[in-house]
Protein backbone atom coordinates (compact mmCIF):
# COMPACT_ATOMS: atom_id res chain seq x y z
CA UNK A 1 0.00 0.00 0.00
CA UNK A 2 0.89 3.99 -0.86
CA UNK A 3 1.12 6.80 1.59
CA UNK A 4 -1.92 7.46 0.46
CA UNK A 5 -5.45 5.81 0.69
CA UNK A 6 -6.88 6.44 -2.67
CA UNK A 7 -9.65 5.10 -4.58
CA UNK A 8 -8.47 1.63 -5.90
CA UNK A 9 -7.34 0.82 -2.18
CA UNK A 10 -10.86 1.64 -1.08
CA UNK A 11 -12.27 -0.61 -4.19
CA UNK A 12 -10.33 -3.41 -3.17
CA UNK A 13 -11.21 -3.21 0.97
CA UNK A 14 -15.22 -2.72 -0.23
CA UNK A 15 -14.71 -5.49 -2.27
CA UNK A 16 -13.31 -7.98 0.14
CA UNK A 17 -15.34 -6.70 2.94
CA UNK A 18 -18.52 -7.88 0.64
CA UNK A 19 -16.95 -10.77 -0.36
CA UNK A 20 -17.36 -12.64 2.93
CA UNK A 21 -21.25 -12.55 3.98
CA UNK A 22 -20.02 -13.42 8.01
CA UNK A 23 -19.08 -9.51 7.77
CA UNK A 24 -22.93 -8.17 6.27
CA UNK A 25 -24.69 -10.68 9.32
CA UNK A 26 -21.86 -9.25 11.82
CA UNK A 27 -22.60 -5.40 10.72
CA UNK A 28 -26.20 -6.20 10.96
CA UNK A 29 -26.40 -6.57 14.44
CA UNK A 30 -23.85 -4.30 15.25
CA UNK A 31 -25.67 -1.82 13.79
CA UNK A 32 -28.54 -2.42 15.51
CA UNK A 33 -27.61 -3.68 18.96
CA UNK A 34 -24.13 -2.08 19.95
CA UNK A 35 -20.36 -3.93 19.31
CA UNK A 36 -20.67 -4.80 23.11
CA UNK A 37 -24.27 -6.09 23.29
CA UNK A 38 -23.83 -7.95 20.15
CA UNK A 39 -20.89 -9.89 20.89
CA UNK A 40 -21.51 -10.48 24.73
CA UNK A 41 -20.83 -14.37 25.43
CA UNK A 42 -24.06 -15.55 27.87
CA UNK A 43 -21.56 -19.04 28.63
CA UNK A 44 -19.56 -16.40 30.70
CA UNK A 45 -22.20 -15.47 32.56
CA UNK A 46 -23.43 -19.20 33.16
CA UNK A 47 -20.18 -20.32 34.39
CA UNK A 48 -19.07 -17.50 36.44
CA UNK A 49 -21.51 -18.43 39.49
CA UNK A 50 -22.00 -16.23 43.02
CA UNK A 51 -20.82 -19.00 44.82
CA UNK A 52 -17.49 -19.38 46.72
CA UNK A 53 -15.76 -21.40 49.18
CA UNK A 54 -14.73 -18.76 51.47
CA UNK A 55 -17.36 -15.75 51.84
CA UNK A 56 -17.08 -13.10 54.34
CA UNK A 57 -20.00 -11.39 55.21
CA UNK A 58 -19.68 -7.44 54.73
CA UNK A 59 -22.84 -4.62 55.55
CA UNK A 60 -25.05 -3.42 53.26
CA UNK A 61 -23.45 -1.96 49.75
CA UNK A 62 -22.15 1.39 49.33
CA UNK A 63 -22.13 4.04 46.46
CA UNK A 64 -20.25 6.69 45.35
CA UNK A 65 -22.16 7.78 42.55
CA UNK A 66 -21.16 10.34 40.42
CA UNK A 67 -17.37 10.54 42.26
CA UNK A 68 -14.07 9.02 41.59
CA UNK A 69 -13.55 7.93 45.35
CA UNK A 70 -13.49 4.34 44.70
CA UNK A 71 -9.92 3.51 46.29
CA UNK A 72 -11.47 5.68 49.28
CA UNK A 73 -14.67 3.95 49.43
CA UNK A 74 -12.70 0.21 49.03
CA UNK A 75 -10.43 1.26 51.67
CA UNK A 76 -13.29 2.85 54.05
CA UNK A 77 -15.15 -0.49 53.44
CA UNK A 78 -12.55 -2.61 55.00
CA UNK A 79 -12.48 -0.33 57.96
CA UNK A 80 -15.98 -0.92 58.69
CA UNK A 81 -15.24 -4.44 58.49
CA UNK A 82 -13.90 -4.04 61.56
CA UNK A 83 -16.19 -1.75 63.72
CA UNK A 84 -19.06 -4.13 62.75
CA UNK A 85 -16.79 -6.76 63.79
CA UNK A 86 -16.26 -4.94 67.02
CA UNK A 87 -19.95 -3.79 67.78
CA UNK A 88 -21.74 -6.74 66.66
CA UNK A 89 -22.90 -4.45 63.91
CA UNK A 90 -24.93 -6.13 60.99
CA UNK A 91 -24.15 -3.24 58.94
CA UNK A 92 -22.24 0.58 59.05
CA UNK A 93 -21.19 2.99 56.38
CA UNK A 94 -18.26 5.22 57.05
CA UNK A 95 -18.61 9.11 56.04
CA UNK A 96 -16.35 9.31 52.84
CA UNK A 97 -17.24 13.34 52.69
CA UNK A 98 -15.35 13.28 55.70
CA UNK A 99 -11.95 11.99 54.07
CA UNK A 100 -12.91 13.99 51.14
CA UNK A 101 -12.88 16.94 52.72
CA UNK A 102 -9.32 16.46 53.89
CA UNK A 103 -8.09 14.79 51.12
CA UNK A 104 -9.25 17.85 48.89
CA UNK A 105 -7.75 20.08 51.25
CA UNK A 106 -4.27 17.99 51.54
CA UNK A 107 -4.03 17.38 47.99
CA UNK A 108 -4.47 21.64 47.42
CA UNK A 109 -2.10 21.95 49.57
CA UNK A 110 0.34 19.20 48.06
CA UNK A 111 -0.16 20.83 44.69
CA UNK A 112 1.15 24.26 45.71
CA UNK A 113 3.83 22.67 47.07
CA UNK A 114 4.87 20.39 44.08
CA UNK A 115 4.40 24.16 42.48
CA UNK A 116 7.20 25.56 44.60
CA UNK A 117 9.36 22.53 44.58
CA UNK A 118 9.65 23.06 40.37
CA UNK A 119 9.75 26.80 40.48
CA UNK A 120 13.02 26.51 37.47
CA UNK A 121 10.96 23.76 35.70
CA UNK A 122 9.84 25.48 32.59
CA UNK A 123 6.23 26.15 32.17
CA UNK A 124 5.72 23.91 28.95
CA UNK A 125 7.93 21.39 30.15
CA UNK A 126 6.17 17.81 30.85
CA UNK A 127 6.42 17.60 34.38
CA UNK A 128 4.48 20.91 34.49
CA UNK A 129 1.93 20.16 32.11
CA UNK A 130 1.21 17.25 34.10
CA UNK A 131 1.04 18.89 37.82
CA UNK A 132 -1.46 21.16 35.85
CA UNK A 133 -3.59 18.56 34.26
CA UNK A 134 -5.19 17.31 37.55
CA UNK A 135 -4.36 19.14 40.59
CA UNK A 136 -6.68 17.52 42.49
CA UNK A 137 -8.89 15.04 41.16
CA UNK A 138 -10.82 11.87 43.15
CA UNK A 139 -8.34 9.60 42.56
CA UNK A 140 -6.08 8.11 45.21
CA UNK A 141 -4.28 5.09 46.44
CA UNK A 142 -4.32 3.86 50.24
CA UNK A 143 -1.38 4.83 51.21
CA UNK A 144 -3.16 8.32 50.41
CA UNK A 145 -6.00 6.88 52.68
CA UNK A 146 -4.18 5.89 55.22
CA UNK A 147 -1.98 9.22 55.62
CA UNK A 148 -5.55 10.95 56.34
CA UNK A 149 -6.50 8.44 58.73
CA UNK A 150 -3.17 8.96 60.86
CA UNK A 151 -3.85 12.53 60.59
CA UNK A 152 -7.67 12.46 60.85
CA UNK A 153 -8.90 9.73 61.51
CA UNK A 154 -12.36 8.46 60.84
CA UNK A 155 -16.10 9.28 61.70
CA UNK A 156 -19.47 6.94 61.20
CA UNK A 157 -21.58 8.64 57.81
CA UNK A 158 -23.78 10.20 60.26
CA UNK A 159 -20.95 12.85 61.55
CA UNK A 160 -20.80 14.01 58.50
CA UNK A 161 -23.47 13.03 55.50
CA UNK A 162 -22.83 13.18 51.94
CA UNK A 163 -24.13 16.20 49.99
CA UNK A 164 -24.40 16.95 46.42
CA UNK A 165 -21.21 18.18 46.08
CA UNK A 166 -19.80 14.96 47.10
CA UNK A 167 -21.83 12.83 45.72
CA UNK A 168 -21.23 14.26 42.64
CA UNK A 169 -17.99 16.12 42.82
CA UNK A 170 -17.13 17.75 39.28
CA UNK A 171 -18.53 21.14 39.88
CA UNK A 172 -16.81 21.31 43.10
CA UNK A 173 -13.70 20.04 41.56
CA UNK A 174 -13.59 21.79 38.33
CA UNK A 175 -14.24 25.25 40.52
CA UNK A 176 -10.88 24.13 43.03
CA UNK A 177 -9.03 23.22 39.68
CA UNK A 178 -9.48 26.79 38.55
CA UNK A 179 -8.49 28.13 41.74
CA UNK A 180 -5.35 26.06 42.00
CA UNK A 181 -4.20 26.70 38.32
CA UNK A 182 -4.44 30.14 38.72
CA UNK A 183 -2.23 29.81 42.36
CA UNK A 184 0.14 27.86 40.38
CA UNK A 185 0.29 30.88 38.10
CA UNK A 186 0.52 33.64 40.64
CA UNK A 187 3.48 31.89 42.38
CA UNK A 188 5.17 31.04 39.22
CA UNK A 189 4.86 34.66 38.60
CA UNK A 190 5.81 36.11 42.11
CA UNK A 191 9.22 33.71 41.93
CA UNK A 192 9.42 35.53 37.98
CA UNK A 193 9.41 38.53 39.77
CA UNK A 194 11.90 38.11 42.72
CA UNK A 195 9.86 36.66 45.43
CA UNK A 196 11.65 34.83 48.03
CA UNK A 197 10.81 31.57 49.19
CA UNK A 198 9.50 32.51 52.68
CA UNK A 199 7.16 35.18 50.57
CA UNK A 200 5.75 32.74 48.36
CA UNK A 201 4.68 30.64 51.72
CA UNK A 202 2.91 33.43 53.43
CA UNK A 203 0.74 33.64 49.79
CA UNK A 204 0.20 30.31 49.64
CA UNK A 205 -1.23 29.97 53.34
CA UNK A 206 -3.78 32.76 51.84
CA UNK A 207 -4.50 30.71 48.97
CA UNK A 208 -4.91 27.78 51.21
CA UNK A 209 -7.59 29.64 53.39
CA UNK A 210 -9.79 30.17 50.16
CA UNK A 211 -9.55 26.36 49.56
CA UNK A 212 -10.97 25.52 53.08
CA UNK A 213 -13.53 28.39 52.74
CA UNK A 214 -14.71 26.54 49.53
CA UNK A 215 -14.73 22.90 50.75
CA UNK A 216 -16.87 23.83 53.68
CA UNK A 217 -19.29 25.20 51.31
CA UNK A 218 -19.54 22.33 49.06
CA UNK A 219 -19.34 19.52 51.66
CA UNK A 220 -19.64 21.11 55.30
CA UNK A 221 -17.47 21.64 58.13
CA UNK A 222 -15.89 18.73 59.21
CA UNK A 223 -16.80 17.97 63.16
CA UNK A 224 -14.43 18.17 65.28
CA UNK A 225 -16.27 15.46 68.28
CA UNK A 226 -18.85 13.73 67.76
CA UNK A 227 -21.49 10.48 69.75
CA UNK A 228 -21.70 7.43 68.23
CA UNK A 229 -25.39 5.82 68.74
CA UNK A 230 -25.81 2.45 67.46
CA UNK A 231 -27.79 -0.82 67.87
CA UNK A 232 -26.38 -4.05 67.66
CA UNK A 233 -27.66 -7.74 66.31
CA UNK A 234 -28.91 -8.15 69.71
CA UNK A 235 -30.78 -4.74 70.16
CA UNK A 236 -28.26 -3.81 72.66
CA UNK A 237 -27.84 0.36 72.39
CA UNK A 238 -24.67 1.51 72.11
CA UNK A 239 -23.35 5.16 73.49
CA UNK A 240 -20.17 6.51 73.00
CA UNK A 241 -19.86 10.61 73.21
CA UNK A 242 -17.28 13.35 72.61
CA UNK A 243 -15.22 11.05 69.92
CA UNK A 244 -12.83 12.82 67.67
CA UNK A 245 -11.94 11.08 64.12
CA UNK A 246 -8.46 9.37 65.42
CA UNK A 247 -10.31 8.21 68.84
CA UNK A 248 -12.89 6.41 66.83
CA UNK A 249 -10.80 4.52 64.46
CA UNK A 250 -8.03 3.19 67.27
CA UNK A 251 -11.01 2.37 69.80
CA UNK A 252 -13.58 0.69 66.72
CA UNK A 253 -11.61 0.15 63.66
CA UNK A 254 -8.01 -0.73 65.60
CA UNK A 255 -5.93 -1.64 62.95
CA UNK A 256 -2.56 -1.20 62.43
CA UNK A 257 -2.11 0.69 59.30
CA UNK A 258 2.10 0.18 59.69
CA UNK A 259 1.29 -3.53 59.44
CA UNK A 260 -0.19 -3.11 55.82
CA UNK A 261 1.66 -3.38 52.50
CA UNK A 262 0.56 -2.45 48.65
CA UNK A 263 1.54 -5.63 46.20
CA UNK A 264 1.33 -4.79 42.32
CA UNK A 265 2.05 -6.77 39.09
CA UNK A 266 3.50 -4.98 36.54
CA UNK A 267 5.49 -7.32 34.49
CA UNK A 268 7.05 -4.62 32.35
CA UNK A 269 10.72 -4.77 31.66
CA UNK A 270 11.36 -1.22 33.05
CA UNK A 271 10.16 -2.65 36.32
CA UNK A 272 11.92 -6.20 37.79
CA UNK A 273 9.74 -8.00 40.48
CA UNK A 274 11.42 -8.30 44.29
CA UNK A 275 11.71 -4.72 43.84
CA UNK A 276 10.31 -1.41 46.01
CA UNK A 277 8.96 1.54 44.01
CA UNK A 278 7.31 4.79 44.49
CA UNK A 279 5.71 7.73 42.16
CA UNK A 280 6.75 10.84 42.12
CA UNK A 281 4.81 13.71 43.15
CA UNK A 282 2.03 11.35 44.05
CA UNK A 283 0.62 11.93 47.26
CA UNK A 284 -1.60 14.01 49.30
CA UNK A 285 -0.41 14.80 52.69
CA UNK A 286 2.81 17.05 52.52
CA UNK A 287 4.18 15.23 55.79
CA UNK A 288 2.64 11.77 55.31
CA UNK A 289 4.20 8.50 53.85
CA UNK A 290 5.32 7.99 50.51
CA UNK A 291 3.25 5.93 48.02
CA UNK A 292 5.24 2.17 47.88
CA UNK A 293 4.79 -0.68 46.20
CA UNK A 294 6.88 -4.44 46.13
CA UNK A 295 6.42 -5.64 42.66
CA UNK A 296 5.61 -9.46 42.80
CA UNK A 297 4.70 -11.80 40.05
CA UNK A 298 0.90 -12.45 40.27
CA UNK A 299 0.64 -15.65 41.31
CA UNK A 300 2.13 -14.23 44.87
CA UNK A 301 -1.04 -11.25 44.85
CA UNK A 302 -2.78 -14.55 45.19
CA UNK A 303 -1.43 -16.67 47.56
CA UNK A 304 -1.54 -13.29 50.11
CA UNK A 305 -4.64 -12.52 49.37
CA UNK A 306 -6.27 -15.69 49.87
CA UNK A 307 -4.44 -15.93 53.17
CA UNK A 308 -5.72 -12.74 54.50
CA UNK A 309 -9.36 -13.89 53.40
CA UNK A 310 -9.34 -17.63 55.07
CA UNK A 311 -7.93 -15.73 57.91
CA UNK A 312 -10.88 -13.38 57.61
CA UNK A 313 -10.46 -10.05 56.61
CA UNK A 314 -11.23 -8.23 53.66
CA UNK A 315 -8.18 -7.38 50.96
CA UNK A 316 -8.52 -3.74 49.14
CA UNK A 317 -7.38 -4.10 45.15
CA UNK A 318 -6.83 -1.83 42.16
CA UNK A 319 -7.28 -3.14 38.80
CA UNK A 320 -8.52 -1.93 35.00
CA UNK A 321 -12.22 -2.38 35.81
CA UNK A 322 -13.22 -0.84 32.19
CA UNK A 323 -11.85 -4.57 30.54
CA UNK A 324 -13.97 -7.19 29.90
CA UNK A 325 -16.53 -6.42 32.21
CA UNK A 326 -20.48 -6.35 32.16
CA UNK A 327 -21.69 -3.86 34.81
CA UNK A 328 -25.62 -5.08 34.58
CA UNK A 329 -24.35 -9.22 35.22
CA UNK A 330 -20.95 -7.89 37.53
CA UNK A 331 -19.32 -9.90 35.51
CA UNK A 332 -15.26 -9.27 35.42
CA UNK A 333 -14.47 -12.07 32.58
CA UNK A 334 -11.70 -11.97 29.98
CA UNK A 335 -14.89 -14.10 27.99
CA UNK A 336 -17.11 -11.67 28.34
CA UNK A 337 -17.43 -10.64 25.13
CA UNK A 338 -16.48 -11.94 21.95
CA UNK A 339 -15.63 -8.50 19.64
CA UNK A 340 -12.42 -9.86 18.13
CA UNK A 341 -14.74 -12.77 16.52
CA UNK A 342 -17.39 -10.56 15.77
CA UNK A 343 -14.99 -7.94 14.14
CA UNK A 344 -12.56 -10.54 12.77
CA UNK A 345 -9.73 -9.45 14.21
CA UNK A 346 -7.20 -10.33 17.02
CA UNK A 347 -6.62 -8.69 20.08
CA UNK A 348 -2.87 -10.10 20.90
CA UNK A 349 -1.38 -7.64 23.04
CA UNK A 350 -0.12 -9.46 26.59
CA UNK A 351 -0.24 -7.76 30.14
CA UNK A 352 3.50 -6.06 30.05
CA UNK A 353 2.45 -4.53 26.79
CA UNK A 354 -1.03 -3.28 27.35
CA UNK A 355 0.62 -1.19 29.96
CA UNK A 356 3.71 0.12 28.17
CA UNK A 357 1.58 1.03 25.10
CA UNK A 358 -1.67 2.72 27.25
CA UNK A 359 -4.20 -0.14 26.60
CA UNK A 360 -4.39 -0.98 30.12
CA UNK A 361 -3.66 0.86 33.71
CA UNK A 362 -5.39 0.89 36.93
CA UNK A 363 -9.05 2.45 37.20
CA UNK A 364 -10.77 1.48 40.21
CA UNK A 365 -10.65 0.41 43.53
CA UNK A 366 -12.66 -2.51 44.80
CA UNK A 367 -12.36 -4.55 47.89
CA UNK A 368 -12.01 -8.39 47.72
CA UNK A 369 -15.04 -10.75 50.29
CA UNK A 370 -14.20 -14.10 48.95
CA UNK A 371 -12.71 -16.60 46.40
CA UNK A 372 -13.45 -20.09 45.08
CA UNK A 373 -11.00 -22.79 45.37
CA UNK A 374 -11.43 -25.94 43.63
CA UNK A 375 -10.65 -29.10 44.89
CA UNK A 376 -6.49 -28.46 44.84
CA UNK A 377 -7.20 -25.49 46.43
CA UNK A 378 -6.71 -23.08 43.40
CA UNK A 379 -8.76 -20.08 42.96
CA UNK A 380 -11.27 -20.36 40.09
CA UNK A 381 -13.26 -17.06 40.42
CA UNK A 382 -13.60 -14.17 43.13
CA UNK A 383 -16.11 -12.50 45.04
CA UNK A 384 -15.64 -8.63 44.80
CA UNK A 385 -17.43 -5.88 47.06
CA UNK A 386 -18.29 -2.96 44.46
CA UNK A 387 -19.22 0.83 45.51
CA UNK A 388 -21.77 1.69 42.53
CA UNK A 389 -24.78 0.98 44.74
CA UNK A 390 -26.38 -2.68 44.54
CA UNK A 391 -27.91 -2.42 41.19
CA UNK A 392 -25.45 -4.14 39.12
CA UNK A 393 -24.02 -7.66 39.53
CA UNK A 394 -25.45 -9.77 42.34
CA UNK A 395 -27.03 -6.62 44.71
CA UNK A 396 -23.67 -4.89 43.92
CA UNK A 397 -21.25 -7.57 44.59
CA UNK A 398 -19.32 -8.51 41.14
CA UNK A 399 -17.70 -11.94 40.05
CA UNK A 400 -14.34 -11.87 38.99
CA UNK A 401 -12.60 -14.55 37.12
CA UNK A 402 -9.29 -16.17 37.93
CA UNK A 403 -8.16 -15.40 34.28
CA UNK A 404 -9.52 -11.65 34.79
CA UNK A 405 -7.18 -10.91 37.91
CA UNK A 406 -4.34 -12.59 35.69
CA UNK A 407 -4.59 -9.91 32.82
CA UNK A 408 -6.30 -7.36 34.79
CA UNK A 409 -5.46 -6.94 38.09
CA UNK A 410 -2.70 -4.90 39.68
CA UNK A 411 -2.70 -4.00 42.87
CA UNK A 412 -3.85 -6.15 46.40
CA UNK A 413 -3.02 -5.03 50.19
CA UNK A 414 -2.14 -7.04 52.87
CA UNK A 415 -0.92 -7.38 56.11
CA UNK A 416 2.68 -8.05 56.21
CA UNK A 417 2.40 -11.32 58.37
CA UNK A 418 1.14 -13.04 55.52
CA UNK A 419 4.27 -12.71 53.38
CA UNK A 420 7.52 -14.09 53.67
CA UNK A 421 10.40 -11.97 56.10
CA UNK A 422 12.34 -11.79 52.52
CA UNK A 423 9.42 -9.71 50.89
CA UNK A 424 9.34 -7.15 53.87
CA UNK A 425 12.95 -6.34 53.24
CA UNK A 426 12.14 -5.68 49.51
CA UNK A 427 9.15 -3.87 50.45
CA UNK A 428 11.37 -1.52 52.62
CA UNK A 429 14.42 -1.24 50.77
CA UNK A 430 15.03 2.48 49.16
CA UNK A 431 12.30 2.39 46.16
CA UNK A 432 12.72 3.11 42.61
CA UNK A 433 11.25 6.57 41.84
CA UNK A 434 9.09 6.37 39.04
CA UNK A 435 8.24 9.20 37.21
CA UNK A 436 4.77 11.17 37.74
CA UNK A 437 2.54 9.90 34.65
CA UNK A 438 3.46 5.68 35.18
CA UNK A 439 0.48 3.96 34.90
CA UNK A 440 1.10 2.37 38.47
CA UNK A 441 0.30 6.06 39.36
CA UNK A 442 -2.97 6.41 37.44
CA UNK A 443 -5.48 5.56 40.31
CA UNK A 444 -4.62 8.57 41.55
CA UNK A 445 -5.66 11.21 38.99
């Protein structure tokens, strides 16, 4: 073939296009139903069953609706794990506009100061263009989470409620986007101009105060103590008054958040397994702990995660949600759909090179309740605790496939006792810093 596509090239694709009548019957119902709904596979479906071997039992489903707090809400929903563990709860919700709030107001605050770190970097450079393409967005990973719980701590959804700001949080966000871009700019500008260091700081506090003044507009005040009132299975009341946030996660929640490591699988050359890594400028709280990861091969994601789980807690994951996937069925399959047959073509890209060519990154944050594992104790499928409310999959819990995870999954946490004394001395040995826009970063934005 030419440079060019020209008009004999076009003859001859028309012409072998109508050649083969599979392609008319294939455009037919593509046409007509959708390329997804026309090549979904209902076998997937039939053989990816709600049934699992080990099934922990978790409160009633949460939502975030029209917010990218998934990694928040995944992480919040293992917490409450343990306070209905605790208080012989049969269900509780977390308030996740409480760690909004903060995390909006951290990750401002993180911004300006990536902004005054980079003060030489030039303005159309890359690593500016990218601090300015999402100063704050919903995304996040849990060691994000867990910085604001150290710092904050926690408080039951009735301290502080969603509102429509948080429950749908791009008005809010694109107005604090503004706001911050236009910081960025000032300071950029001050420094231009002479500004000292110390000056720049005393403008920034100012532009901080703003930010604050606009998240309690959008989402509230946060409270500073609060009374927990619950009932438990046995209709015992429960009273506990003048809590603050970090009280109320070390009396109910109690976990050690130290104790609690962030796997991933990323089998890409620039990144050997048995090794500790970190993102740059990927955080939220200035003074909190680095995002780190131990890369591991994927069959060890497994074997920890399934040992947390028969041992009976919950495991938070990150993964490419948007592959493969039904959202009416909650069906995470690599057979859910059949659009290579349909189209007649091959889809032959493997894990390592999804990632390195932008096919695949992580999306979304879900929290693992169970597995299946057949009679040699292998997994076969995977129960997964969603936060879109409980109108998709199985009253919002999802069915993932062992195959899925394989291609699809990248991230699990764990507590450290279920991995080997070697992989805690990878996991804390000085990471590998890897640059801002990596898609092990990409929860985050």
């Amino acid at each position: 073939m030419n440079h060019d596509i020209t008009n004999e090239v076009l003859t001859e694709f028309s012409t072998a296009f109508s050649s083969n009548p599979v392609n008319r019957i294939a455009m037919n119902a593509v046409t007509s139903a959708g390329l997804l709904a026309a090549s979904k596979n209902p076998m997937a479906q039939r053989e990816s069953r709600h049934s699992y071997s080990i099934s922990l039992e978790q409160g009633e489903i949460t939502n975030q609706k029209q917010s990218g707090r998934c990694w928040m809400f995944a992480a919040l929903n293992t917490f409450r794990f343990e306070v209905m563990k605790n208080l012989n709860l049969k269900t509780f919700e977390l308030s996740q506009n409480y760690t909004l709030f903060y995390d909006k107001l951290e990750k401002s605050n993180y911004f300006l100061e990536s902004i005054l770190e980079t003060l030489d970097e030039p303005t159309q450079g890359r690593l500016i263009s990218f601090l300015l393409s999402a100063p704050l967005g919903d995304g996040g990973q849990w060691d994000m989470l867990c910085n604001l719980v150290r710092k904050y701590g926690v408080v039951p959804k009735e301290a502080m409620p969603e509102t429509v700001a948080s429950s749908a949080t791009r008005e809010m966000t694109a107005a604090l986007t503004r706001k911050l871009r236009e910081d960025a700019c000032r300071l950029r500008k001050a420094y231009a101009d002479g500004s000292t260091l110390d000056e720049l700081r005393k403008k920034k506090e100012a532009m901080m105060e703003e930010i604050y003044r606009v998240l309690c507009i959008c989402l509230g005040e946060p409270p500073k103590t609060f009374d927990l009132e619950v009932t438990d299975r046995d209709d015992k009341f429960i009273r506990d008054t003048n809590l603050t946030g970090t009280a109320f996660f070390e009396k109910y929640v109690g976990l050690n958040l130290d104790d609690y490591v962030s796997l991933i699988n990323a089998p890409t050359a620039d990144k050997p397994y048995h090794r500790s890594y970190s993102v740059k400028f990927l955080g939220n709280v200035k003074e909190g702990c680095p995002v780190r990861y131990l890369n591991l091969p994927i069959e060890e994601l497994k074997k920890a995660a399934i040992a947390q789980m028969k041992d009976g807690s919950p495991v938070w994951f990150g993964c490419d949600v948007g592959k493969d996937s039904s959202r009416d069925e909650g069906l995470l399959d690599t057979n859910t759909y059949q659009t290579d047959k349909l189209l007649g073509v091959t889809f032959g890209m493997n894990k390592a090179e999804r990632l390195e060519y932008g096919e695949s990154l992580m999306t979304h944050a879900m929290v693992f309740q169970g597995v299946n594992l057949d009679e040699e104790g292998k997994p076969n499928r995977w129960r997964v605790e969603n936060s879109w409310g409980d109108a998709p999959g199985k009253k919002g819990y999802y069915v993932m496939s062992d195959e899925w995870f394989d291609e699809y999954m990248y991230q699990i946490v764990v507590n450290k006792k279920y991995l080997p004394d070697s992989y805690i001395a990878e996991y804390d040995s000085e990471p590998i810093m890897l640059e801002p826009w990596d898609p092990m970063g990409s929860l985050a934005l």
